[in-house]
Protein backbone atom coordinates (compact mmCIF):
# COMPACT_ATOMS: atom_id res chain seq x y z
CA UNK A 1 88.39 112.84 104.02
CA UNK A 2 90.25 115.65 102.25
CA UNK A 3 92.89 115.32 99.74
CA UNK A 4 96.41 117.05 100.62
CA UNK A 5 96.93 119.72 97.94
CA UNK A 6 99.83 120.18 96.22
CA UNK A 7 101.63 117.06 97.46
CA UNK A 8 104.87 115.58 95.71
CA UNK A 9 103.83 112.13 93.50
CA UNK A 10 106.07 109.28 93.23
CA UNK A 11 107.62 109.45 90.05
CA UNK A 12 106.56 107.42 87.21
CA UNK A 13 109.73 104.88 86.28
CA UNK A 14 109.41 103.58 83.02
CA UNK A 15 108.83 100.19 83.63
CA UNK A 16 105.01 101.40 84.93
CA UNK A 17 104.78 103.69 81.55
CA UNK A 18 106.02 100.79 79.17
CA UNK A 19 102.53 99.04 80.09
CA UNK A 20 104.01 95.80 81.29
CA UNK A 21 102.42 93.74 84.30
CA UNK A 22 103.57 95.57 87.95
CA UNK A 23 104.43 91.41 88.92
CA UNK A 24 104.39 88.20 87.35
CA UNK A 25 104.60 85.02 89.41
CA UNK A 26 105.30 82.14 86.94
CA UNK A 27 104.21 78.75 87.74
CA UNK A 28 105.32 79.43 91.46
CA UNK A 29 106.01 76.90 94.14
CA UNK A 30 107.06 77.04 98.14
CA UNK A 31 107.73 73.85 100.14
CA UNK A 32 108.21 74.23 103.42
CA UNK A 33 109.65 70.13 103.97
CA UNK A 34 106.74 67.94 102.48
CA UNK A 35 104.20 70.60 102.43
CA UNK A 36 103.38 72.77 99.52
CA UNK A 37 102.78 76.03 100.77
CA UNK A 38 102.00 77.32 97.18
CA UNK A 39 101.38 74.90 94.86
CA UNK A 40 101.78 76.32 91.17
CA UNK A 41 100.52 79.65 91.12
CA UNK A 42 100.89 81.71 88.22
CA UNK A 43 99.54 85.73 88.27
CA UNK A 44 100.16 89.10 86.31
CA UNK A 45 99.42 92.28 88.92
CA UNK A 46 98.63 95.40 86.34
CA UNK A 47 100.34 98.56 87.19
CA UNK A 48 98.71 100.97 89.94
CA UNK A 49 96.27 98.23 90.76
CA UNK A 50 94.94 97.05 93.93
CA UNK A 51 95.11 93.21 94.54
CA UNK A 52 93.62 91.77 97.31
CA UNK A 53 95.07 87.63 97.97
CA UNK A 54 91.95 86.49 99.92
CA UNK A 55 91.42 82.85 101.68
CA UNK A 56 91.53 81.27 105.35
CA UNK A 57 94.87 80.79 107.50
CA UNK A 58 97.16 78.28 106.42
CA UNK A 59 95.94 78.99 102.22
CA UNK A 60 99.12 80.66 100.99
CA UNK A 61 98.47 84.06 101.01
CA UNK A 62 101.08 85.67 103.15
CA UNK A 63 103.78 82.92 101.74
CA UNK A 64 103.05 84.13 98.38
CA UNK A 65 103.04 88.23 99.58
CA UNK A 66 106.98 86.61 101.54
CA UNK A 67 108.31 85.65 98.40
CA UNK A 68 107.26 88.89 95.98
CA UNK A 69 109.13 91.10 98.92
CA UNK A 70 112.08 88.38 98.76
CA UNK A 71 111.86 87.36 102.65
CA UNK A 72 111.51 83.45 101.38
CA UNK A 73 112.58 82.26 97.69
CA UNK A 74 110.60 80.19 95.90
CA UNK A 75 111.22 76.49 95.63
CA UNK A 76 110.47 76.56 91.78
CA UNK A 77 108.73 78.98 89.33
CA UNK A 78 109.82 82.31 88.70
CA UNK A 79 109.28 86.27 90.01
CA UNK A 80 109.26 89.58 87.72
CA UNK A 81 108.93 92.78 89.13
CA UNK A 82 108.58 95.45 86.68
CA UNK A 83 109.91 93.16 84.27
CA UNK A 84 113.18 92.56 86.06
CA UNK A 85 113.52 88.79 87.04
CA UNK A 86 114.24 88.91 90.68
CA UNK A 87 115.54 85.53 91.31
CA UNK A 88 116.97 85.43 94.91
CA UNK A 89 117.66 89.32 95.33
CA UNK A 90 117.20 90.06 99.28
CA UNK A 91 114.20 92.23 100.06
CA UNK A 92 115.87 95.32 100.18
CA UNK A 93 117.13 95.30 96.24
CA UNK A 94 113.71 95.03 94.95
CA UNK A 95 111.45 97.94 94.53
CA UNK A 96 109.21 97.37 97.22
CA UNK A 97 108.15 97.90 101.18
CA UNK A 98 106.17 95.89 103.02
CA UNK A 99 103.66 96.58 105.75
CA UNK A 100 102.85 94.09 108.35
CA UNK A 101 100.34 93.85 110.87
CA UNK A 102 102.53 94.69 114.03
CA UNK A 103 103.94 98.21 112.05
CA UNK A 104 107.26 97.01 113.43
CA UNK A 105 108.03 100.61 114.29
CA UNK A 106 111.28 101.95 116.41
CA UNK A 107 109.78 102.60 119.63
CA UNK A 108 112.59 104.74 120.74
CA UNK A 109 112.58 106.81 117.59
CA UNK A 110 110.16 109.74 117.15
CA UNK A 111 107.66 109.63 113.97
CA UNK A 112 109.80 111.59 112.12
CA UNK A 113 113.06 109.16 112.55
CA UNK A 114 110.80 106.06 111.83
CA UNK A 115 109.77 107.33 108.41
CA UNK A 116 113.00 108.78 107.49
CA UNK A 117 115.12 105.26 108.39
CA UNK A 118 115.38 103.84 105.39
CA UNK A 119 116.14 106.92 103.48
CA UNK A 120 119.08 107.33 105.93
CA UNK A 121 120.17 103.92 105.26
CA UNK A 122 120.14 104.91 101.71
CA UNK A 123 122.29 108.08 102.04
CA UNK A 124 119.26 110.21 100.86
CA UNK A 125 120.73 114.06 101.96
CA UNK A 126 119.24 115.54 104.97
CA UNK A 127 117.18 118.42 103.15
CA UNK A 128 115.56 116.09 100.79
CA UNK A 129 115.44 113.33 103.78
CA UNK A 130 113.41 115.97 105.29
CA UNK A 131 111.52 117.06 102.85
CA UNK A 132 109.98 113.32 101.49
CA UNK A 133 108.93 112.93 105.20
CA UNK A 134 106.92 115.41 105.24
CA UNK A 135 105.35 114.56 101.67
CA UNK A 136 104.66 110.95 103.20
CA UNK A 137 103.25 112.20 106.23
CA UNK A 138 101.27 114.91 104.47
CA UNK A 139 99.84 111.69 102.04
CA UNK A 140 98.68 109.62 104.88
CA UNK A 141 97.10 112.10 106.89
CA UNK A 142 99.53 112.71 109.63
CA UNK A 143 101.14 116.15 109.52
CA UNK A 144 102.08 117.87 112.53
CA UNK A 145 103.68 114.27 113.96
CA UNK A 146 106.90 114.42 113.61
CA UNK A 147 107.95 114.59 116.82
CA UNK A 148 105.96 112.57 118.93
CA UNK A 149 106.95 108.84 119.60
CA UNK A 150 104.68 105.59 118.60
CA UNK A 151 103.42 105.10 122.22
CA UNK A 152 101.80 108.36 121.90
CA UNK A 153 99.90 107.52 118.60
CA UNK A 154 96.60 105.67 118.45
CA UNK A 155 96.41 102.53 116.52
CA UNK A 156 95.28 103.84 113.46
CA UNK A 157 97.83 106.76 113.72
CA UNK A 158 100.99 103.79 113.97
CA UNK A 159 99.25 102.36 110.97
CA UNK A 160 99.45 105.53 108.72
CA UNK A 161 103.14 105.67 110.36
CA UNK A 162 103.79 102.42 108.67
CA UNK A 163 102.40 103.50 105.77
CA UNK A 164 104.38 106.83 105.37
CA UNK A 165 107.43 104.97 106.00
CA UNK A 166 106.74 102.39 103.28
CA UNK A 167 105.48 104.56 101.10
CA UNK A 168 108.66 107.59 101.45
CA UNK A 169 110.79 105.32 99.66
CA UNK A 170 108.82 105.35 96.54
CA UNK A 171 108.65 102.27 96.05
CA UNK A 172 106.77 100.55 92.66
CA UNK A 173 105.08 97.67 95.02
CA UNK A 174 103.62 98.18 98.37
CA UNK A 175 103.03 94.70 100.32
CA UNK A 176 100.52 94.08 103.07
CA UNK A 177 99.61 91.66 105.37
CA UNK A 178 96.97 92.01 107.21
CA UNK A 179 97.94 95.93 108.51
CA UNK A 180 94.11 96.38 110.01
CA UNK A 181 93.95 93.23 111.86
CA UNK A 182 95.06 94.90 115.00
CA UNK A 183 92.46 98.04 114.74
CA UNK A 184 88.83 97.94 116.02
CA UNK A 185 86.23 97.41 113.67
CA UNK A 186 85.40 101.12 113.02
CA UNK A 187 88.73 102.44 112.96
CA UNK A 188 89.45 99.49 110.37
CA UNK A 189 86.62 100.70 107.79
CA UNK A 190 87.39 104.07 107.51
CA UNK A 191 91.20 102.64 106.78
CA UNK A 192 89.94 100.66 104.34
CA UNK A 193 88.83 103.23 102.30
CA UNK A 194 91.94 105.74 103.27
CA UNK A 195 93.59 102.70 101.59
CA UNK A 196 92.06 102.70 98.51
CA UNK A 197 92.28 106.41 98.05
CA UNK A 198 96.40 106.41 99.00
CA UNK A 199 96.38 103.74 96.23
CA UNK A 200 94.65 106.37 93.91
CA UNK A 201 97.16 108.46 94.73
CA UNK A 202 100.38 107.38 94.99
CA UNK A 203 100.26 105.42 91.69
CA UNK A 204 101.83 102.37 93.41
CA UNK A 205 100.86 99.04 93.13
CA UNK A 206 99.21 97.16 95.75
CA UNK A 207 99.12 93.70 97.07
CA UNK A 208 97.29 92.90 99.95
CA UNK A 209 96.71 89.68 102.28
CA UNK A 210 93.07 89.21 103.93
CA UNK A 211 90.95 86.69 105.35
CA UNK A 212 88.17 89.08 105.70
CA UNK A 213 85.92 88.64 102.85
CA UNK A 214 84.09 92.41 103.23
CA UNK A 215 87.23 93.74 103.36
CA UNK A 216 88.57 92.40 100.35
CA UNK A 217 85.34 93.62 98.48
CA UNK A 218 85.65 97.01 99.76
CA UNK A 219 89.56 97.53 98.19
CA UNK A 220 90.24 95.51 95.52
CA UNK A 221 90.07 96.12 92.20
CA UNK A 222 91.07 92.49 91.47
CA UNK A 223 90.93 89.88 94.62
CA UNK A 224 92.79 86.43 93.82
CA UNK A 225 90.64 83.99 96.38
CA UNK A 226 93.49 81.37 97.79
CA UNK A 227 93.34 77.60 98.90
CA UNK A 228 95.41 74.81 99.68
CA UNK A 229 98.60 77.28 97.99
CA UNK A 230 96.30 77.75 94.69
CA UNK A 231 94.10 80.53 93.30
CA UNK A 232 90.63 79.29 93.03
CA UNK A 233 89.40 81.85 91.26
CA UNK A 234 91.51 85.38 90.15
CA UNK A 235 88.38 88.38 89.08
CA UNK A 236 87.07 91.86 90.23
CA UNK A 237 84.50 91.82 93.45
CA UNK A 238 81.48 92.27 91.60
CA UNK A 239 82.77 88.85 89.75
CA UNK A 240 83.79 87.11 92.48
CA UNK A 241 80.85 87.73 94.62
CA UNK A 242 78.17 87.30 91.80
CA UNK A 243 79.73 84.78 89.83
CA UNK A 244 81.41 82.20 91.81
CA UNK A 245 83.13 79.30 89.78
CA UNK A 246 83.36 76.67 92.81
CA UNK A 247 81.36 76.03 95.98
CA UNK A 248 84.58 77.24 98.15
CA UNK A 249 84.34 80.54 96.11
CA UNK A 250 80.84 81.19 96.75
CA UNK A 251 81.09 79.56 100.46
CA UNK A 252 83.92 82.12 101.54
CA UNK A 253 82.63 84.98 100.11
CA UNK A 254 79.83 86.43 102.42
CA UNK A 255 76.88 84.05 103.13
CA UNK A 256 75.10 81.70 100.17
CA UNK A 257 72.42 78.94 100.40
CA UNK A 258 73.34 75.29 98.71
CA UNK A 259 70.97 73.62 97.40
CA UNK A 260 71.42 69.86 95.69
CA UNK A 261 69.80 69.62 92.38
CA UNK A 262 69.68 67.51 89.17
CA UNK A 263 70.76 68.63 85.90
CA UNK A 264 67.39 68.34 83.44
CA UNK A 265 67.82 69.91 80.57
CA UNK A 266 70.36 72.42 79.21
CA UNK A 267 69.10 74.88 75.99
CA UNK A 268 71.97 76.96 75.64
CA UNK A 269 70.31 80.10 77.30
CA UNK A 270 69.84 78.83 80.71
CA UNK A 271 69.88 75.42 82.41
CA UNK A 272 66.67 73.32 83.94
CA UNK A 273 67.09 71.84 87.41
CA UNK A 274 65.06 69.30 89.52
CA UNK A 275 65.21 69.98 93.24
CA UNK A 276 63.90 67.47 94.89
CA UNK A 277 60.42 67.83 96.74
CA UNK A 278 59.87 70.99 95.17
CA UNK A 279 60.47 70.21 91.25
CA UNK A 280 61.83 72.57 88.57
CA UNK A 281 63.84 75.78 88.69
CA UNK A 282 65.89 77.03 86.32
CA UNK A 283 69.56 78.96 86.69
CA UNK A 284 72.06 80.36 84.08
CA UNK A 285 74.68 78.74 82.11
CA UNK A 286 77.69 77.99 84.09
CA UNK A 287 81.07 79.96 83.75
CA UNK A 288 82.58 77.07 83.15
CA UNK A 289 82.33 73.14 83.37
CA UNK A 290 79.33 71.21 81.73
CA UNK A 291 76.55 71.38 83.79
CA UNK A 292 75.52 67.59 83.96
CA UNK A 293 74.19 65.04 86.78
CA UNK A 294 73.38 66.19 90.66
CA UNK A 295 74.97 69.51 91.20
CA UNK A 296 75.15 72.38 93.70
CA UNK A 297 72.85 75.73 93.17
CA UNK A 298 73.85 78.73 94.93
CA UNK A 299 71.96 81.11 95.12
CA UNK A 300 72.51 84.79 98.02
CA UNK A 301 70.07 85.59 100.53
CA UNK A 302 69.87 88.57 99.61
CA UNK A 303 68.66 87.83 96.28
CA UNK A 304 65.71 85.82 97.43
CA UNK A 305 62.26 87.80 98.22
CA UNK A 306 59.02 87.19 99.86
CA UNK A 307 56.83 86.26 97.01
CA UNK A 308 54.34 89.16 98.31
CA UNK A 309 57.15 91.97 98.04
CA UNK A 310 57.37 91.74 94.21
CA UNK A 311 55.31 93.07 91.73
CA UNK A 312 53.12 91.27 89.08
CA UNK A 313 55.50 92.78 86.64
CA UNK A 314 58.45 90.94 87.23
CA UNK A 315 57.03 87.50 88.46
CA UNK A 316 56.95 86.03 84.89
CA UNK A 317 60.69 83.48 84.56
CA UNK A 318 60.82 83.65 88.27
CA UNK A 319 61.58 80.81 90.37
CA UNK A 320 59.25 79.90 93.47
CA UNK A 321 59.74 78.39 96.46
CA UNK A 322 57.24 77.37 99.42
CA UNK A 323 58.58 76.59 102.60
CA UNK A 324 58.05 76.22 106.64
CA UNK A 325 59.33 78.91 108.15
CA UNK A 326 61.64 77.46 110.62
CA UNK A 327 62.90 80.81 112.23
CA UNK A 328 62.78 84.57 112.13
CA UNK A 329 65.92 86.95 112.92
CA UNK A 330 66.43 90.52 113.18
CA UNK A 331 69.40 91.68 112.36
CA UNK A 332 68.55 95.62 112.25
CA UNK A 333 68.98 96.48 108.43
CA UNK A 334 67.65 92.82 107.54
CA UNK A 335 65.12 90.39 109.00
CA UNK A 336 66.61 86.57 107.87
CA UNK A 337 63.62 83.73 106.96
CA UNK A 338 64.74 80.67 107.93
CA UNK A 339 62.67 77.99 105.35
CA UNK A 340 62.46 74.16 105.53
CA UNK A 341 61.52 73.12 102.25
CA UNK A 342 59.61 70.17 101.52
CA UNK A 343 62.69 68.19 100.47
CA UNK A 344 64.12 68.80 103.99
CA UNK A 345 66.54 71.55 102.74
CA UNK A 346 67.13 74.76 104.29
CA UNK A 347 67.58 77.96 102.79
CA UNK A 348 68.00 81.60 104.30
CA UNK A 349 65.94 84.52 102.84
CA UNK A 350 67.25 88.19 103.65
CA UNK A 351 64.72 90.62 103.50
CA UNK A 352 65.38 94.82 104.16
CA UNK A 353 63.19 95.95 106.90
CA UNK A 354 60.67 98.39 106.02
CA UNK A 355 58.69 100.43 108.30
CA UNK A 356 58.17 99.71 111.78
CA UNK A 357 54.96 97.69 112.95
CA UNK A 358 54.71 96.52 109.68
CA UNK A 359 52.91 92.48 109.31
CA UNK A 360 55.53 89.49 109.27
CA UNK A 361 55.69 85.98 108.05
CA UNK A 362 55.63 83.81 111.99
CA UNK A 363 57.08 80.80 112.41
CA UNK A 364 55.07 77.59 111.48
CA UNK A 365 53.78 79.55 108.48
CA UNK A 366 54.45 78.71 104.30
CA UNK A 367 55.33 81.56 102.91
CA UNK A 368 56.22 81.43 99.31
CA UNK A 369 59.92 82.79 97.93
CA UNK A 370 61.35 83.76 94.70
CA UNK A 371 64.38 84.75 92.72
CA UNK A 372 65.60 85.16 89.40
CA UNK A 373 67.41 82.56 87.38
CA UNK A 374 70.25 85.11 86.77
CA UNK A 375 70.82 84.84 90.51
CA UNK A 376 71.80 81.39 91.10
CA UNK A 377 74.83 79.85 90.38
CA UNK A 378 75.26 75.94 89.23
CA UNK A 379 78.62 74.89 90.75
CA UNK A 380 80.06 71.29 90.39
CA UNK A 381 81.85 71.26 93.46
């Protein structure tokens, strides 16, 4: 994907060049009736930064992205955006757009019309009208458009259509919910990323509503992962995904074995674990909590390896595992090891395939497993 050249920037306000957070939500609270919707959540967005609100239907998420735009007003708690309280100003006096999943487009307008509505509605002259459509169009990829009407476009082209129109007002905050959910998988990928270079670009700061875990990873620089109308944990991908704080955490993001131990011994440096029917292992010290009693280790398939596949070298502090292999899938780039351990747990080892033809484990046999201590994660819930 090639950058436009010479394309017109939003201008920097200087709220974003003052350093202050993009968004604060203060101790922030939606009842719809009975029901907490968001229950107390409190969050600084940095400028320019791309935050992804991540968690299943029904968590929060797209309440919480409702009220930053102003389309519902919080029940209690308070909103800043770039440091101006926004209290209940109506979604079109705060400096942001939103972008939904259905695009919402004018079906009877031409490309060109669609992106230069709200600058109309504005009283933006005609010249420069015509001139920041272009720039949008030129940003998201879509020059040469102008004319045609949304029923002509392809799915990702009504999505960058969205975008331009969001994005031609300039706006300090750009909200989305769920804009990909109607593309196909492949189309949706390379968006991702088109996303996450616009972002680059544009200097805005985005929020974003997900349920899909890889696509959360791929985007964010921070992802806040959502349940019950709180943030369970608020951190960068690499964080979230390798250092879960709570079995939800590590559940939601991508796949993760479970296995029920007993808290031995803890020396400061790492922590020693009792699983049962296959005795010690040993993890590192929790993020947080006091590891203590029967807990939950967590630990990715990915992380686990055939005991044959690693060297002499690095075997020494490993953990080891001996199972019956229960099952054996191929999943093209991976083969998964199904293992029954002798405690009746099972775990699920992920293993790259190599070269074609090459020997496997077979079902019914023990093959023996390892991983690192820096792998596994003790959670107490």
């Amino acid at each position: 994907m090639q950058t436009v050249q010479n394309e017109r920037k939003p201008e920097i306000d200087p709220a974003r060049a003052s350093g202050i957070p993009s968004i604060v939500l203060s101790d922030v609270f939606k009842f719809f009736g009975d029901v907490a919707a968001v229950n107390g959540i409190s969050l600084d967005v940095r400028q320019g930064e791309f935050l992804t609100l991540l968690g299943p239907s029904g968590c929060g998420k797209t309440t919480t992205l409702r009220m930053i735009g102003g389309f519902e007003l919080p029940s209690a708690g308070e909103i800043l955006i770039e440091g101006q309280v926004m209290g209940d100003r109506p979604p079109y006096r705060r400096p942001v757009n939103t972008v939904f999943q259905n695009y919402a487009l004018f079906p009877h307008m031409t490309v060109a019309q669609n992106v230069s509505y709200g600058l109309e509605m504005s009283g933006v002259p005609k010249m420069e009208r015509k001139q920041r459509v272009a720039d949008a169009l030129a940003m998201v990829r879509l020059p040469q458009v102008e004319g045609r009407k949304p029923a002509a476009l392809s799915g990702g082209q009504q999505q960058r259509v969205a975008l331009a129109r969001a994005l031609v007002n300039r706006p300090s905050v750009l909200l989305l919910d769920e804009p990909l959910g109607a593309l196909d998988l492949k189309l949706r990928k390379a968006m991702q990323l088109e996303l996450k270079q616009l972002n680059r670009e544009v200097g805005a700061t985005f929020v974003y509503v997900t349920h899909d875990q890889e696509e959360a990873l791929t985007m964010s620089d921070r992802i806040a992962v959502m349940s019950e109308g709180r943030i369970l944990q608020l951190g960068t991908p690499g964080e979230i995904y390798e250092r879960p704080r709570t079995r939800f955490v590590a559940d939601f993001i991508g796949q993760t074995n479970f296995l029920e131990v007993d808290v031995v011994a803890a020396d400061g440096t790492a922590i020693a674990v009792d699983l049962p029917g296959s005795g010690s292992l040993h993890t590192r010290i929790p993020d947080a909590g006091q590891p203590q009693g029967r807990m939950t280790l967590a630990v990715r398939p990915e992380k686990i390896s055939l005991r044959k596949d690693v060297p002499e070298s690095e075997m020494p502090g490993m953990n080891e595992l001996s199972g019956r292999l229960e099952e054996v899938v191929y999943v093209g780039t991976h083969t998964q090891y199904l293992l029954r351990l002798p405690g009746g747990q099972i775990i699920t080892v992920q293993r790259q395939n190599r070269a074609v033809g090459e020997s496997e484990y077979f079902v019914g046999e023990t093959p023996t497993v390892v991983f690192s201590p820096l792998s596994a994660a003790l959670l107490a819930d």
